[in-house]
C-alpha atoms as a PDB file:
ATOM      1  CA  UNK A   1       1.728  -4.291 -30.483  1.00  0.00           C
ATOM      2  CA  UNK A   2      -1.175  -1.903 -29.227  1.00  0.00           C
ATOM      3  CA  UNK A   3      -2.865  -2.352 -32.713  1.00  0.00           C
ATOM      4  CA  UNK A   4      -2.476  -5.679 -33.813  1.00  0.00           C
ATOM      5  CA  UNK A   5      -4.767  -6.533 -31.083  1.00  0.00           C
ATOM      6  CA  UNK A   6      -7.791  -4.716 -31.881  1.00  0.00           C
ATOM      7  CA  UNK A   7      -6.941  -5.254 -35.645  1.00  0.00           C
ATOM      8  CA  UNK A   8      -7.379  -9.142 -35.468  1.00  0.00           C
ATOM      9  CA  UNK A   9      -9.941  -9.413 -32.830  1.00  0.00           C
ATOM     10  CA  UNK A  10     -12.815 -10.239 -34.796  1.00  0.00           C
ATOM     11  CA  UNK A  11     -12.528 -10.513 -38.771  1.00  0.00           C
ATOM     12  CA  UNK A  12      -9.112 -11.415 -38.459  1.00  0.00           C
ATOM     13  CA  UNK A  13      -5.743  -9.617 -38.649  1.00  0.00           C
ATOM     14  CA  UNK A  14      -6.937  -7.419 -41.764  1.00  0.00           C
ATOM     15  CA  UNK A  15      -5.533  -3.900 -40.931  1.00  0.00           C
ATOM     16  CA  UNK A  16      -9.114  -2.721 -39.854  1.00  0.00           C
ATOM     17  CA  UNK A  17      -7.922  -0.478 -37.028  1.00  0.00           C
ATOM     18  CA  UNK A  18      -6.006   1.942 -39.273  1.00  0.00           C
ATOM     19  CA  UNK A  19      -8.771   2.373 -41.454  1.00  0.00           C
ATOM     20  CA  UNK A  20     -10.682   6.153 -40.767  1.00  0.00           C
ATOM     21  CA  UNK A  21     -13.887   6.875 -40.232  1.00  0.00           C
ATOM     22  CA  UNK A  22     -16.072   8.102 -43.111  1.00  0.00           C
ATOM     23  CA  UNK A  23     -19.576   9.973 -43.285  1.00  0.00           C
ATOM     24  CA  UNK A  24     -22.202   8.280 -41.732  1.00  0.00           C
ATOM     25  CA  UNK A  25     -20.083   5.356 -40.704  1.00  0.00           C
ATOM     26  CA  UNK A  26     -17.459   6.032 -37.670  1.00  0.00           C
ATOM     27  CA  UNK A  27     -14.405   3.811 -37.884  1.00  0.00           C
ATOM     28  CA  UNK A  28     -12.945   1.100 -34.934  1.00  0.00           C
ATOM     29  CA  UNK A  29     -10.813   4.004 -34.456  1.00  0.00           C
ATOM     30  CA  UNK A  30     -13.745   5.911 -32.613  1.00  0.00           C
ATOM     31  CA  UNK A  31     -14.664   2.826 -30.488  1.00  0.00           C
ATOM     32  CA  UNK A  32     -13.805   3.303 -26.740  1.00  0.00           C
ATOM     33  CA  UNK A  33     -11.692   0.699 -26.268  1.00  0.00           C
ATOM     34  CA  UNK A  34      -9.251   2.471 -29.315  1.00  0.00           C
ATOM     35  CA  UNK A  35      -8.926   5.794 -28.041  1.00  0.00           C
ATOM     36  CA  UNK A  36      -5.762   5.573 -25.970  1.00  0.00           C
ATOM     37  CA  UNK A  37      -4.256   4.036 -29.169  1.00  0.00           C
ATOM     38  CA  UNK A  38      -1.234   6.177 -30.449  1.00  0.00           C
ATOM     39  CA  UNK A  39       0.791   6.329 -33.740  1.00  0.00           C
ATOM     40  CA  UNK A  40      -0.946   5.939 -36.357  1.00  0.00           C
ATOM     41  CA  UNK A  41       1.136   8.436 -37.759  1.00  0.00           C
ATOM     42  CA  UNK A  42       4.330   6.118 -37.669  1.00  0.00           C
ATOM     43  CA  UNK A  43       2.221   3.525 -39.633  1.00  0.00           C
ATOM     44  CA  UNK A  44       1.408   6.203 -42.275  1.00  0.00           C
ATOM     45  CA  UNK A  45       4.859   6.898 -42.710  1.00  0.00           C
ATOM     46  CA  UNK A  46       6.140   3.557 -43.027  1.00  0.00           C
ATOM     47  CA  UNK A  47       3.355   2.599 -45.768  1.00  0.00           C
ATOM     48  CA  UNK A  48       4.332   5.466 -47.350  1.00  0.00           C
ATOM     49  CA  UNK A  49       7.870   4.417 -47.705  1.00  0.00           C
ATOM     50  CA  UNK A  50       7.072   1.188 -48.925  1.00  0.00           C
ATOM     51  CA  UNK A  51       4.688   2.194 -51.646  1.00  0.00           C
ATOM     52  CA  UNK A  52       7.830   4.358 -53.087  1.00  0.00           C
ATOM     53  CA  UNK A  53       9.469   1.705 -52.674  1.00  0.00           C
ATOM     54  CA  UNK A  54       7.568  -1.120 -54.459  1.00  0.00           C
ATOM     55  CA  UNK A  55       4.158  -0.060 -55.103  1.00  0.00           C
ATOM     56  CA  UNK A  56       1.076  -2.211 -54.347  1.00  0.00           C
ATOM     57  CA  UNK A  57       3.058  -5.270 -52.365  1.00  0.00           C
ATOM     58  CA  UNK A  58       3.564  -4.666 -48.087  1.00  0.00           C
ATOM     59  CA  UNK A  59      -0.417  -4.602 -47.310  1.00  0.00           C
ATOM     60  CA  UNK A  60      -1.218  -2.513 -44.139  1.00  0.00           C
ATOM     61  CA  UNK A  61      -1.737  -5.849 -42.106  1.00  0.00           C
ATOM     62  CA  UNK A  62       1.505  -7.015 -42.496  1.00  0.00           C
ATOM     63  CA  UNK A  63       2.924  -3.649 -41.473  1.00  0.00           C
ATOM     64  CA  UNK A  64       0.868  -3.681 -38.355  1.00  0.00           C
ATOM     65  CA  UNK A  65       2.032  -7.350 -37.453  1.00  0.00           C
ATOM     66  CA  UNK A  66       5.673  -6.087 -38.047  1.00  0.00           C
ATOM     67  CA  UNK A  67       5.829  -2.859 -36.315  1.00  0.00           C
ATOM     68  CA  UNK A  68       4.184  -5.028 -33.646  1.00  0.00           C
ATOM     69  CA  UNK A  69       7.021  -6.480 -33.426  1.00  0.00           C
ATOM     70  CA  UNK A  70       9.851  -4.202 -33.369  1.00  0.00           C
ATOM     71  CA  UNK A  71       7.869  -2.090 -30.735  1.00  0.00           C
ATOM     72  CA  UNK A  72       8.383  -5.039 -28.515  1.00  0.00           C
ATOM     73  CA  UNK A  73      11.863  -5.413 -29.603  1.00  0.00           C
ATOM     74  CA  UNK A  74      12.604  -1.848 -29.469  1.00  0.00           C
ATOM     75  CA  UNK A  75      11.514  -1.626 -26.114  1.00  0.00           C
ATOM     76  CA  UNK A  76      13.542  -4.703 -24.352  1.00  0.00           C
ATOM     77  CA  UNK A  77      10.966  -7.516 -25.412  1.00  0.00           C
ATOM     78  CA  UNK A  78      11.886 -10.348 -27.433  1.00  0.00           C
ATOM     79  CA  UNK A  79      12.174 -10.613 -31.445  1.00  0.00           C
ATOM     80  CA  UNK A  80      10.090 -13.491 -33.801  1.00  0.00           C
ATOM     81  CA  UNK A  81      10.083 -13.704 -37.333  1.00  0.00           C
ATOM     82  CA  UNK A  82       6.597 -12.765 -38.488  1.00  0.00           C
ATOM     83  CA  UNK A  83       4.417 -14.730 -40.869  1.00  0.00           C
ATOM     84  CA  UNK A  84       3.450 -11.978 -44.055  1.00  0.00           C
ATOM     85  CA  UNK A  85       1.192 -12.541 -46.887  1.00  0.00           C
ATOM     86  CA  UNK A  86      -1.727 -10.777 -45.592  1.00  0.00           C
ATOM     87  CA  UNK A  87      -3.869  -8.443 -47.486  1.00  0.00           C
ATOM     88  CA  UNK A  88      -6.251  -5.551 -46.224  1.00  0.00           C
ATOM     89  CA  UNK A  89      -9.735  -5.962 -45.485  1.00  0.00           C
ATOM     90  CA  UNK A  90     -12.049  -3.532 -46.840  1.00  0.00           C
ATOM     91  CA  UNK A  91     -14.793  -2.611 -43.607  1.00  0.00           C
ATOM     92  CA  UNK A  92     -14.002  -1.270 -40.089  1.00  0.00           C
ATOM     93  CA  UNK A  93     -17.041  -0.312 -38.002  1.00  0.00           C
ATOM     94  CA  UNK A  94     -17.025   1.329 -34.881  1.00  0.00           C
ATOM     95  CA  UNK A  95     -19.929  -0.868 -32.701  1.00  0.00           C
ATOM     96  CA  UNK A  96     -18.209  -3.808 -33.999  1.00  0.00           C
ATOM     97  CA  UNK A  97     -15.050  -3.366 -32.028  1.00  0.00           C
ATOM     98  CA  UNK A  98     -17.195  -2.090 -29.168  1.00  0.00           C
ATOM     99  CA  UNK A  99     -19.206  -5.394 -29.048  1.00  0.00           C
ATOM    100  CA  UNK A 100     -16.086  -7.922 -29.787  1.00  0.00           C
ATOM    101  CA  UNK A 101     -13.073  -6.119 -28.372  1.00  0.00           C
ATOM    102  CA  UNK A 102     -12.791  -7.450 -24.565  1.00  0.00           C
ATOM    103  CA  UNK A 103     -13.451  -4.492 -22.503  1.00  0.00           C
ATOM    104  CA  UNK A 104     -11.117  -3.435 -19.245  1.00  0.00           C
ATOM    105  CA  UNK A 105     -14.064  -4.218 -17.029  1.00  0.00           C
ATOM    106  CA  UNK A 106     -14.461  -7.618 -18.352  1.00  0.00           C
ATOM    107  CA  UNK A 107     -14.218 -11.190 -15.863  1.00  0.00           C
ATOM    108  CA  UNK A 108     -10.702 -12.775 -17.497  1.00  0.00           C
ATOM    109  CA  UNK A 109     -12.465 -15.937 -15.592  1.00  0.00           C
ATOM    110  CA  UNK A 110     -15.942 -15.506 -17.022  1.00  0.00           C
ATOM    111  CA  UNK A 111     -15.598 -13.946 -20.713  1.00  0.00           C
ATOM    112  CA  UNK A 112     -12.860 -16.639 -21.794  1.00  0.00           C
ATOM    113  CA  UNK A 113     -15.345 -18.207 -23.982  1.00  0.00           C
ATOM    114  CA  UNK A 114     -16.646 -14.766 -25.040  1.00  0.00           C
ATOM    115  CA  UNK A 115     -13.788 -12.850 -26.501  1.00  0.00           C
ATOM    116  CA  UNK A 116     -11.250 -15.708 -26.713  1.00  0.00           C
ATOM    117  CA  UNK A 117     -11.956 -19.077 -27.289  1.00  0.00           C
ATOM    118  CA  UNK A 118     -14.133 -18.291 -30.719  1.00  0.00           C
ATOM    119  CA  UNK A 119     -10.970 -16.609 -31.976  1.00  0.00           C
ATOM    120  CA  UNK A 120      -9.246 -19.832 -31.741  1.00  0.00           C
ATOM    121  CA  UNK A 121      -7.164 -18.318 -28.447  1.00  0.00           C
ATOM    122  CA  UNK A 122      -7.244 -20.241 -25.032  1.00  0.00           C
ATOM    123  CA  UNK A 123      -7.117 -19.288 -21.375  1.00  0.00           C
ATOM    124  CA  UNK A 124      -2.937 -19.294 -21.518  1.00  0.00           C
ATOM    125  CA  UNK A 125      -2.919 -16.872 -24.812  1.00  0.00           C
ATOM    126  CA  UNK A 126      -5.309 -14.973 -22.781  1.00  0.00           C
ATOM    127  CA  UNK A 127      -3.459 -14.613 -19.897  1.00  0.00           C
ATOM    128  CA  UNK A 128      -0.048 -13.851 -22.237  1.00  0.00           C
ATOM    129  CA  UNK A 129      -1.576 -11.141 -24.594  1.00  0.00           C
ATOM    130  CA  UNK A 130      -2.851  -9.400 -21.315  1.00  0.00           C
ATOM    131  CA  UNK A 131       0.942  -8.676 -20.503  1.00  0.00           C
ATOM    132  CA  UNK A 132       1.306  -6.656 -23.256  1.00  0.00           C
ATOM    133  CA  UNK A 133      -0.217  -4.176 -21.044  1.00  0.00           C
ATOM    134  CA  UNK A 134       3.277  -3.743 -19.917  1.00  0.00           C
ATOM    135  CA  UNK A 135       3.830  -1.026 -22.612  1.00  0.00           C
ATOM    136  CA  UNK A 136       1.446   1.685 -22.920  1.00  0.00           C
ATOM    137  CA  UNK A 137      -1.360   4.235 -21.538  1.00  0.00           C
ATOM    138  CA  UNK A 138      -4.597   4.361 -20.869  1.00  0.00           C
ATOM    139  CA  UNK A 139      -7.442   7.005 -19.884  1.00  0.00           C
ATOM    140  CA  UNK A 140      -9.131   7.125 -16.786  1.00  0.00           C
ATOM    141  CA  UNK A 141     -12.650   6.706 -18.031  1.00  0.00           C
ATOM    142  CA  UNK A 142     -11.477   3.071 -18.791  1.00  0.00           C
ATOM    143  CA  UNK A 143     -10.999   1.986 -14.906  1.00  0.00           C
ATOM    144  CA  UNK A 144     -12.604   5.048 -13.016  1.00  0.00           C
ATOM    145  CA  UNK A 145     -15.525   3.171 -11.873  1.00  0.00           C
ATOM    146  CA  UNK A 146     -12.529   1.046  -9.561  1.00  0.00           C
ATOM    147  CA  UNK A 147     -12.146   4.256  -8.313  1.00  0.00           C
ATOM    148  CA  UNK A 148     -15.492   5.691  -7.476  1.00  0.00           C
ATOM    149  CA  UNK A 149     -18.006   3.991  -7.980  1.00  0.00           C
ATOM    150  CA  UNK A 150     -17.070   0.090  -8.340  1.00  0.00           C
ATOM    151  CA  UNK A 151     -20.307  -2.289  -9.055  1.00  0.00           C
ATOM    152  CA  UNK A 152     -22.511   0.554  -8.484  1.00  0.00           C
ATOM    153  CA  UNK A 153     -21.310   0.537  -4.469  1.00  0.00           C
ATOM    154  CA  UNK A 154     -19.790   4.705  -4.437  1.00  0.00           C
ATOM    155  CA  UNK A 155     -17.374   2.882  -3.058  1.00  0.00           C
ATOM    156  CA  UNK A 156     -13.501   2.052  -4.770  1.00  0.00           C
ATOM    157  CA  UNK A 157     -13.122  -1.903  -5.601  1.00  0.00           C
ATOM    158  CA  UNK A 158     -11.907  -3.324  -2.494  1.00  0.00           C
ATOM    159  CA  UNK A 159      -9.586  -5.490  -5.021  1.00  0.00           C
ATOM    160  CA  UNK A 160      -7.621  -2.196  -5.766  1.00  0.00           C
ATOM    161  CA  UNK A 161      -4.505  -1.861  -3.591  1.00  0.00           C
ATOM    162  CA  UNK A 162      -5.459   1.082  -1.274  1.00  0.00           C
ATOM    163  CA  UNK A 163      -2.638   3.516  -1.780  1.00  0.00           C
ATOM    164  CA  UNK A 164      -2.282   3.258  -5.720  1.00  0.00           C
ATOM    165  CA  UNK A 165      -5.882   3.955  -5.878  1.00  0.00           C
ATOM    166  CA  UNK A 166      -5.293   6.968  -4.032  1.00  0.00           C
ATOM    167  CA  UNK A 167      -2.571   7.376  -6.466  1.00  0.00           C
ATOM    168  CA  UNK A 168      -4.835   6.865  -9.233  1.00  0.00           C
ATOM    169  CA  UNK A 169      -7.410   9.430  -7.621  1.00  0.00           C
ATOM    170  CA  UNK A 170      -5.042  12.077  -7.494  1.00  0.00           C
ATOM    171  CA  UNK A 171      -4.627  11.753 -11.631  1.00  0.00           C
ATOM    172  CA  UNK A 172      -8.290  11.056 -12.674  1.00  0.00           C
ATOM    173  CA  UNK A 173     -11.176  13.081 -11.132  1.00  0.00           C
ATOM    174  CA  UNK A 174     -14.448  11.869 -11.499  1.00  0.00           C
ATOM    175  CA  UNK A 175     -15.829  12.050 -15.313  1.00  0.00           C
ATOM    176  CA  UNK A 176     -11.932  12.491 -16.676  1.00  0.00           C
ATOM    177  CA  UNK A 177     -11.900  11.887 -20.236  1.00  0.00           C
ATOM    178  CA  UNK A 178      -8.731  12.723 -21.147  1.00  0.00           C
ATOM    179  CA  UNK A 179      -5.733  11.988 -18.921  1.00  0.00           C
ATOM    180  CA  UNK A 180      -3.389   9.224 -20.188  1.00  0.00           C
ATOM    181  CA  UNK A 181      -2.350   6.781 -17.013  1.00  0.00           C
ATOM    182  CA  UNK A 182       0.930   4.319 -17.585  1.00  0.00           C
ATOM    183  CA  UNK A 183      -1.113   0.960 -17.670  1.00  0.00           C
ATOM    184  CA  UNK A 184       2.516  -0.053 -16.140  1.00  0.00           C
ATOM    185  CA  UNK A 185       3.638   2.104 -13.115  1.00  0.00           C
ATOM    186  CA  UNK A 186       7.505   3.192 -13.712  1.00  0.00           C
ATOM    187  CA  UNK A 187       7.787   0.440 -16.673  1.00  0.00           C
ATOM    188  CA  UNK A 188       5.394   1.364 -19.242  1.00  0.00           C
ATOM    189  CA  UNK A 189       8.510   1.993 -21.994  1.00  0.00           C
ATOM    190  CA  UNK A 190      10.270  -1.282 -21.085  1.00  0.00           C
ATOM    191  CA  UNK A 191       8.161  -4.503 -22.223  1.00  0.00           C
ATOM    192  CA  UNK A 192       8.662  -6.876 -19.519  1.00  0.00           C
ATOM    193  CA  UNK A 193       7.006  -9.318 -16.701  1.00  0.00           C
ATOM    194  CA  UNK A 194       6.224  -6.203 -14.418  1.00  0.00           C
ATOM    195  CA  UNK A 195       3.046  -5.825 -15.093  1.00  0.00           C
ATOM    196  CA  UNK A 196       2.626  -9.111 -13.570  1.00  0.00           C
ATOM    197  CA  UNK A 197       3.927  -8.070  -9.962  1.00  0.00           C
ATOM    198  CA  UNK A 198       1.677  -4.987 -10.297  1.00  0.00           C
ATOM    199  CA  UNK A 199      -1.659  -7.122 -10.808  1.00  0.00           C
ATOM    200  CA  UNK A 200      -0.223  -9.731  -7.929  1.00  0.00           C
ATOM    201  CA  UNK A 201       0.001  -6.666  -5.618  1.00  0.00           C
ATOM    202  CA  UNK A 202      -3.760  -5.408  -7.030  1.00  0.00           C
ATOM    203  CA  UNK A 203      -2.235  -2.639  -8.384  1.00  0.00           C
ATOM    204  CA  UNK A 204      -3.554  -3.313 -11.904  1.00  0.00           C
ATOM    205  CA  UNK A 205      -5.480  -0.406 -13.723  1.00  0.00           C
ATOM    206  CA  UNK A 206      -8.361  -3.106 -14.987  1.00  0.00           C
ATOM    207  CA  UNK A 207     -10.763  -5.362 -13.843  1.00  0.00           C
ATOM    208  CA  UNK A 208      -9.886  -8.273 -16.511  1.00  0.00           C
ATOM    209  CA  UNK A 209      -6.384  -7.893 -15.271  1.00  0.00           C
ATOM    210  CA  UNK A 210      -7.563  -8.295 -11.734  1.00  0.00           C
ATOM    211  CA  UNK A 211      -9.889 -11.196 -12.502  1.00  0.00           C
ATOM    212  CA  UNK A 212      -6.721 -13.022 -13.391  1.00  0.00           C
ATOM    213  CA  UNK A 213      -5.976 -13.604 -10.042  1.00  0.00           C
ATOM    214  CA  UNK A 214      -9.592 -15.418  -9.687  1.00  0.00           C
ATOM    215  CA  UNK A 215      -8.731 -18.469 -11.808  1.00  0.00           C
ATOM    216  CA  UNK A 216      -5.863 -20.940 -10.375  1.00  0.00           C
ATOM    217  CA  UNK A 217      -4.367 -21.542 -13.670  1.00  0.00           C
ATOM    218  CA  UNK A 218      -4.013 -17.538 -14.525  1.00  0.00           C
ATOM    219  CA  UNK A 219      -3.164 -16.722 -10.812  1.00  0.00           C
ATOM    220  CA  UNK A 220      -0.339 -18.957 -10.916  1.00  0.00           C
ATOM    221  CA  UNK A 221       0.869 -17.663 -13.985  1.00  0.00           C
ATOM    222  CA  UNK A 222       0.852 -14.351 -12.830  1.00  0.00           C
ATOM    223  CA  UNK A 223       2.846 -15.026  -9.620  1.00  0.00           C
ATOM    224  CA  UNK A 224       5.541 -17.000 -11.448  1.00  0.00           C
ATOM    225  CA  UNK A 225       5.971 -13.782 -13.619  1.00  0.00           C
ATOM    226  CA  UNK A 226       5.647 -11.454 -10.789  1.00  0.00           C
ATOM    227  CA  UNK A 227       8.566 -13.574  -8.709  1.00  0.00           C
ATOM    228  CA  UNK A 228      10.838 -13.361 -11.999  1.00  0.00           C
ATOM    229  CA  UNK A 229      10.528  -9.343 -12.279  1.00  0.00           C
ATOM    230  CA  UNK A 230      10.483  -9.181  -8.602  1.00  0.00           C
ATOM    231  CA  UNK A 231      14.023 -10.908  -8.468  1.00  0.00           C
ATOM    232  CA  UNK A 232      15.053  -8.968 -11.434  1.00  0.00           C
ATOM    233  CA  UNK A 233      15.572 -11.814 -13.948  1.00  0.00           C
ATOM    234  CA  UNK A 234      15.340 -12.302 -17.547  1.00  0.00           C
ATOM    235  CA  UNK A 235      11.028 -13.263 -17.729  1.00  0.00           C
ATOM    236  CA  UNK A 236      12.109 -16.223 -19.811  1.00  0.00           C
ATOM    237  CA  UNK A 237       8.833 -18.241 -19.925  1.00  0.00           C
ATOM    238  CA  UNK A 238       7.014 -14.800 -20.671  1.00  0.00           C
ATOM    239  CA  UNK A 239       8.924 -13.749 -23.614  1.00  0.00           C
ATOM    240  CA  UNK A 240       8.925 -17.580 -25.001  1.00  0.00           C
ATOM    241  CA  UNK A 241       5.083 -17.389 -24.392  1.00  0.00           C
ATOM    242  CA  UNK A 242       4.610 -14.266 -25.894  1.00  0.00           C
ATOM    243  CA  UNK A 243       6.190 -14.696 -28.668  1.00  0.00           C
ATOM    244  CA  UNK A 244       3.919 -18.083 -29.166  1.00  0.00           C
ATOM    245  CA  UNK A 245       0.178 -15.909 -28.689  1.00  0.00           C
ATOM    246  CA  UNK A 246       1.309 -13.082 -30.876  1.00  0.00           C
ATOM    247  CA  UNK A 247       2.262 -15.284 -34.085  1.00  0.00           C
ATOM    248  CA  UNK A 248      -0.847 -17.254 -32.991  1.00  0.00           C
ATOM    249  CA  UNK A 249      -2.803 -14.234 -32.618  1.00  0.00           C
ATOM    250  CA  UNK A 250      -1.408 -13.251 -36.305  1.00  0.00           C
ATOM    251  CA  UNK A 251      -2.396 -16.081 -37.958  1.00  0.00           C
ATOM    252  CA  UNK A 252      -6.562 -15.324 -37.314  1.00  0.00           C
ATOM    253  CA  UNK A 253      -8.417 -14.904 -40.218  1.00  0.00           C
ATOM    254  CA  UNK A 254      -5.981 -13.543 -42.467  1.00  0.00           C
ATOM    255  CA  UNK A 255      -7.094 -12.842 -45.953  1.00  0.00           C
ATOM    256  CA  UNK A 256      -4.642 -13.783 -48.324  1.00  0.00           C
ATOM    257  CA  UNK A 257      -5.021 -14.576 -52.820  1.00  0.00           C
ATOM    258  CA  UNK A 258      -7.318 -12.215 -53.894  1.00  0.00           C
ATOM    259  CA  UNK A 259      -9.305 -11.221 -50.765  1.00  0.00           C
ATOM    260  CA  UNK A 260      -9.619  -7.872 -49.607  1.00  0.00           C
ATOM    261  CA  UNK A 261      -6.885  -5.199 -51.082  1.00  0.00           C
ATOM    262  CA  UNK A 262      -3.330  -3.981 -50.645  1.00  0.00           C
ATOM    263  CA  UNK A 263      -4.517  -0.362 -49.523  1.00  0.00           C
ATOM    264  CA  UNK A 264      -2.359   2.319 -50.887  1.00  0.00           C
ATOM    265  CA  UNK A 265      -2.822   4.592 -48.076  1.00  0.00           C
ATOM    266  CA  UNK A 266      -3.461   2.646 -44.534  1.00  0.00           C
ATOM    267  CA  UNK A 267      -5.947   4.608 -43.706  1.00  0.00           C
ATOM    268  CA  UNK A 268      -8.721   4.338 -46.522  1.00  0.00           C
ATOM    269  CA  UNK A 269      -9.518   1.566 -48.854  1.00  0.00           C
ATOM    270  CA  UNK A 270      -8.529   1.897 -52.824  1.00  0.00           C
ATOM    271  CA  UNK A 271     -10.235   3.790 -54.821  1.00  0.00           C
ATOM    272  CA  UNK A 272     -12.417   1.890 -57.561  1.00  0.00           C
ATOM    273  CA  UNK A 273     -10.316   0.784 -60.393  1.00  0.00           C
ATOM    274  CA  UNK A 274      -7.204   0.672 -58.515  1.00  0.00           C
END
């Protein structure tokens, strides 16, 4: 689920984020907001299969979209039949998914129109595709200015629940590159609505999750979510919704016919004549 977000955020759900980075031209892979992403190895593995199994057919982008899905599945979440038919797109650039990929300082109430609307998405997908931050890491140079030095004041963001960023403190020192942080305290293997009580309590890890409690459509979203997991019961309207912004989300910009390629290896376009 990780990388079918960053792989359809702005050319469309092509594959782009498995592609690697080649001389003189770094790969989305470098980009900041990629390099807590994990598994690319799995992906190579499954392609692999499939090309033994029938050569030239399952295109990179439809594996992502898939193992997308049974991630989610795997891991609690709900199950959708996914659209297929894509092919691969050929480009993946590094400052391009730096300049269109929404970054975890970003205002959920101000950058709607930004990283969102042009993509076809609205302020409900928006506040939907945020929960997948229920599964996964992240490092601490992605929200360590919350914790030292928020809006320039030295000071943490007052938004922050004092004692988880304490917490948070006592993980990331200042200038930490490289410590992973569950972006989902004591959930972050089980996809569910908790992430939703954690950014109703301020105990999110980013500013666009905070910012969702700025807007009164968002904010109530979050707190119906957050009652749900706070009760313990099955996040219904979540999983329904979900299921609605990722097939959404899948359908961007897909290249289909005789755009782009079926790669043979998910992490490098054909070679020429193949």
């Amino acid at each position: 689920m990780t990388y079918q977000q960053p792989s359809c955020s702005f050319r469309g759900c092509d594959g782009s984020i498995l592609l690697d980075s080649i001389p003189g031209l770094p790969s989305e892979k470098e980009s900041e907001p990629n390099l807590s992403l994990r598994g690319f190895g799995t992906i190579d593995l499954v392609k692999a299969k499939l090309e033994q199994a029938c050569p030239g057919v399952v295109s990179c982008a439809d594996i992502l979209a898939l193992v997308a899905r049974d991630v989610v599945l795997l891991t609690h979440g709900p199950y959708w039949n996914v659209p297929t038919g894509r092919r691969d797109g050929l480009r993946s650039v590094k400052d391009e998914a730096l300049n269109n990929l929404p970054p975890p300082f970003f205002d959920a109430t101000r950058n709607l129109n930004q990283f969102f609307v042009p993509k076809g998405l609205d302020a409900k997908d928006q506040v939907v595709l945020l929960g997948g931050h229920t599964l996964g890491t992240s490092h601490c140079s992605s929200f360590s200015d919350r914790l030292y030095n928020f809006s320039g004041t030295q000071m943490p963001d007052p938004a922050l629940d004092r004692r988880y960023a304490l917490r948070l403190k006592s993980k990331c020192r200042p200038g930490d590159a490289t410590t992973l942080v569950e972006m989902d305290s004591g959930s972050f293997r089980t996809f569910d609505a908790s992430y939703y009580r954690h950014v109703a309590r301020g105990r999110s890890l980013f500013t666009s999750d905070e910012t969702l409690m700025l807007d009164p459509f968002t904010r109530d979203y979050v707190l119906r979510q957050a009652a749900v997991a706070a009760a313990g019961g099955y996040p219904a309207e979540f999983f329904a919704d979900f299921v609605a912004s990722m097939v959404k989300m899948g359908n961007m910009q897909v290249l289909t016919g005789t755009q782009g390629e079926v790669r043979r290896r998910c992490g490098a376009v054909n070679p020429i004549g193949m």
